[in-house]
Protein backbone atom coordinates (compact mmCIF):
# COMPACT_ATOMS: atom_id res chain seq x y z
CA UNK A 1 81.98 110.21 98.84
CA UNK A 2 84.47 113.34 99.03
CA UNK A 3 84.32 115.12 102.67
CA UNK A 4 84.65 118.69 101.23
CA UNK A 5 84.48 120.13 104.91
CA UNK A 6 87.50 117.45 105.98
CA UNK A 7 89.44 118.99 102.52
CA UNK A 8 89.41 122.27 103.65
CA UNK A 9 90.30 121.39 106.80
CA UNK A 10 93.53 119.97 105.84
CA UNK A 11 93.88 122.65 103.49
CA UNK A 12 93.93 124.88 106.34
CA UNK A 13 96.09 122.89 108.53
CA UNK A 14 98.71 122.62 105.12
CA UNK A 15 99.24 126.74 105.40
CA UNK A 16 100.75 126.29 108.64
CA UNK A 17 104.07 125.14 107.07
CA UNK A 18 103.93 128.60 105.40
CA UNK A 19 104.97 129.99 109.02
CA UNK A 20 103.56 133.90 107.58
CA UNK A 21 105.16 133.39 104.14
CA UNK A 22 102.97 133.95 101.08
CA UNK A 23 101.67 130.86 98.99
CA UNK A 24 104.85 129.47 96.43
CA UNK A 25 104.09 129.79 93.00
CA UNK A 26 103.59 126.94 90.67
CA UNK A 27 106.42 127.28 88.90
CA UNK A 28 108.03 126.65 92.78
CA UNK A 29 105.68 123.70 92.95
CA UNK A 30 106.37 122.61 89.57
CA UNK A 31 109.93 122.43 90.73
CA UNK A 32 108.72 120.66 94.00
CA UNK A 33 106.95 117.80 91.75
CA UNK A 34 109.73 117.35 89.17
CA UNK A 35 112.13 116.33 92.25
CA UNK A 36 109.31 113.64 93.19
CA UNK A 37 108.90 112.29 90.33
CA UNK A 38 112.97 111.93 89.13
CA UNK A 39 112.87 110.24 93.11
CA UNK A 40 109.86 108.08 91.98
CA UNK A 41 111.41 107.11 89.07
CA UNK A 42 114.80 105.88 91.01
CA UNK A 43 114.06 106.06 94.60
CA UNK A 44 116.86 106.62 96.85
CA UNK A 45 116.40 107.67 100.67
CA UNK A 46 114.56 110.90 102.19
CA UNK A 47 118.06 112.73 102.71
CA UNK A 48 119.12 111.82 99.43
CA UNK A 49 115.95 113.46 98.01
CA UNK A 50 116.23 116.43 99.85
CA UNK A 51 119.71 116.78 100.38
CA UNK A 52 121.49 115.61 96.65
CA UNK A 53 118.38 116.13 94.42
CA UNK A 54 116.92 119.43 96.10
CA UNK A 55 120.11 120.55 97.24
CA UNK A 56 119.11 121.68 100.29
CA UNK A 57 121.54 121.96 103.89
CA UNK A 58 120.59 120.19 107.23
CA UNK A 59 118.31 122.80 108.32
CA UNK A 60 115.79 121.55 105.65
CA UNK A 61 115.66 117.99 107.11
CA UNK A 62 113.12 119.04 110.17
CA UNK A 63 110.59 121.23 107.81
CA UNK A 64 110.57 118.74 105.37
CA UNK A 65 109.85 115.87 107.14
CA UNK A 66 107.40 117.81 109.71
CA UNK A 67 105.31 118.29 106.06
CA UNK A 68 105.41 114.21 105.19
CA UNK A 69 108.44 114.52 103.06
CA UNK A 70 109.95 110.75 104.36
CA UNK A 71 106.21 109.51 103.85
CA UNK A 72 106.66 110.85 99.90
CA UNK A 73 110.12 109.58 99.77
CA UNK A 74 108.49 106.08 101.11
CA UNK A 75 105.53 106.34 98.71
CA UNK A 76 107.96 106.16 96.09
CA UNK A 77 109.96 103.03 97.20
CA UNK A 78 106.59 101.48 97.58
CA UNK A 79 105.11 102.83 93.87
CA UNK A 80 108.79 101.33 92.32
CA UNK A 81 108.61 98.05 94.35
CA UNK A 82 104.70 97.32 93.29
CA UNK A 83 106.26 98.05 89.26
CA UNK A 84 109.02 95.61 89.88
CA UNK A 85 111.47 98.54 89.96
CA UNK A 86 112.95 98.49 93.19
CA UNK A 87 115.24 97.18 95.75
């Protein structure tokens, strides 16, 4: 059974990382998601995610990971290793 009140909750707790900035887009997200999946696809490490696929500098690193980003990054080592795929 879905906890709607727990949802929003974490919904609410999510718009922190926005730190006063308005809501991306979903084209932004879209761009977000298409640099998760080429990493699910052929998983490297969190800083190669963010640093050679998103292209972002060292100041990214804490932000990203502060919002689960090395939890992603090891969701997708774990997805390719359950398909056979990985290291």
């Amino acid at each position: 059974m879905i906890d709607h009140n727990r949802q929003k909750g974490a919904a609410m707790n999510n718009d922190k990382h926005l730190d006063g900035q308005p809501r991306p887009t979903a084209e932004q997200v879209a761009w977000v998601f298409s640099h998760i999946r080429d990493h699910a696809r052929e998983p490297g490490s969190f800083r190669h995610l963010i640093y050679q696929r998103m292209r972002f500098d060292c100041r990214a690193y804490s932000p990203l990971y502060g919002a689960g980003g090395l939890e992603i990054s090891n969701m997708c080592h774990a997805a390719a290793a359950l398909a056979g795929e990985g290291d």
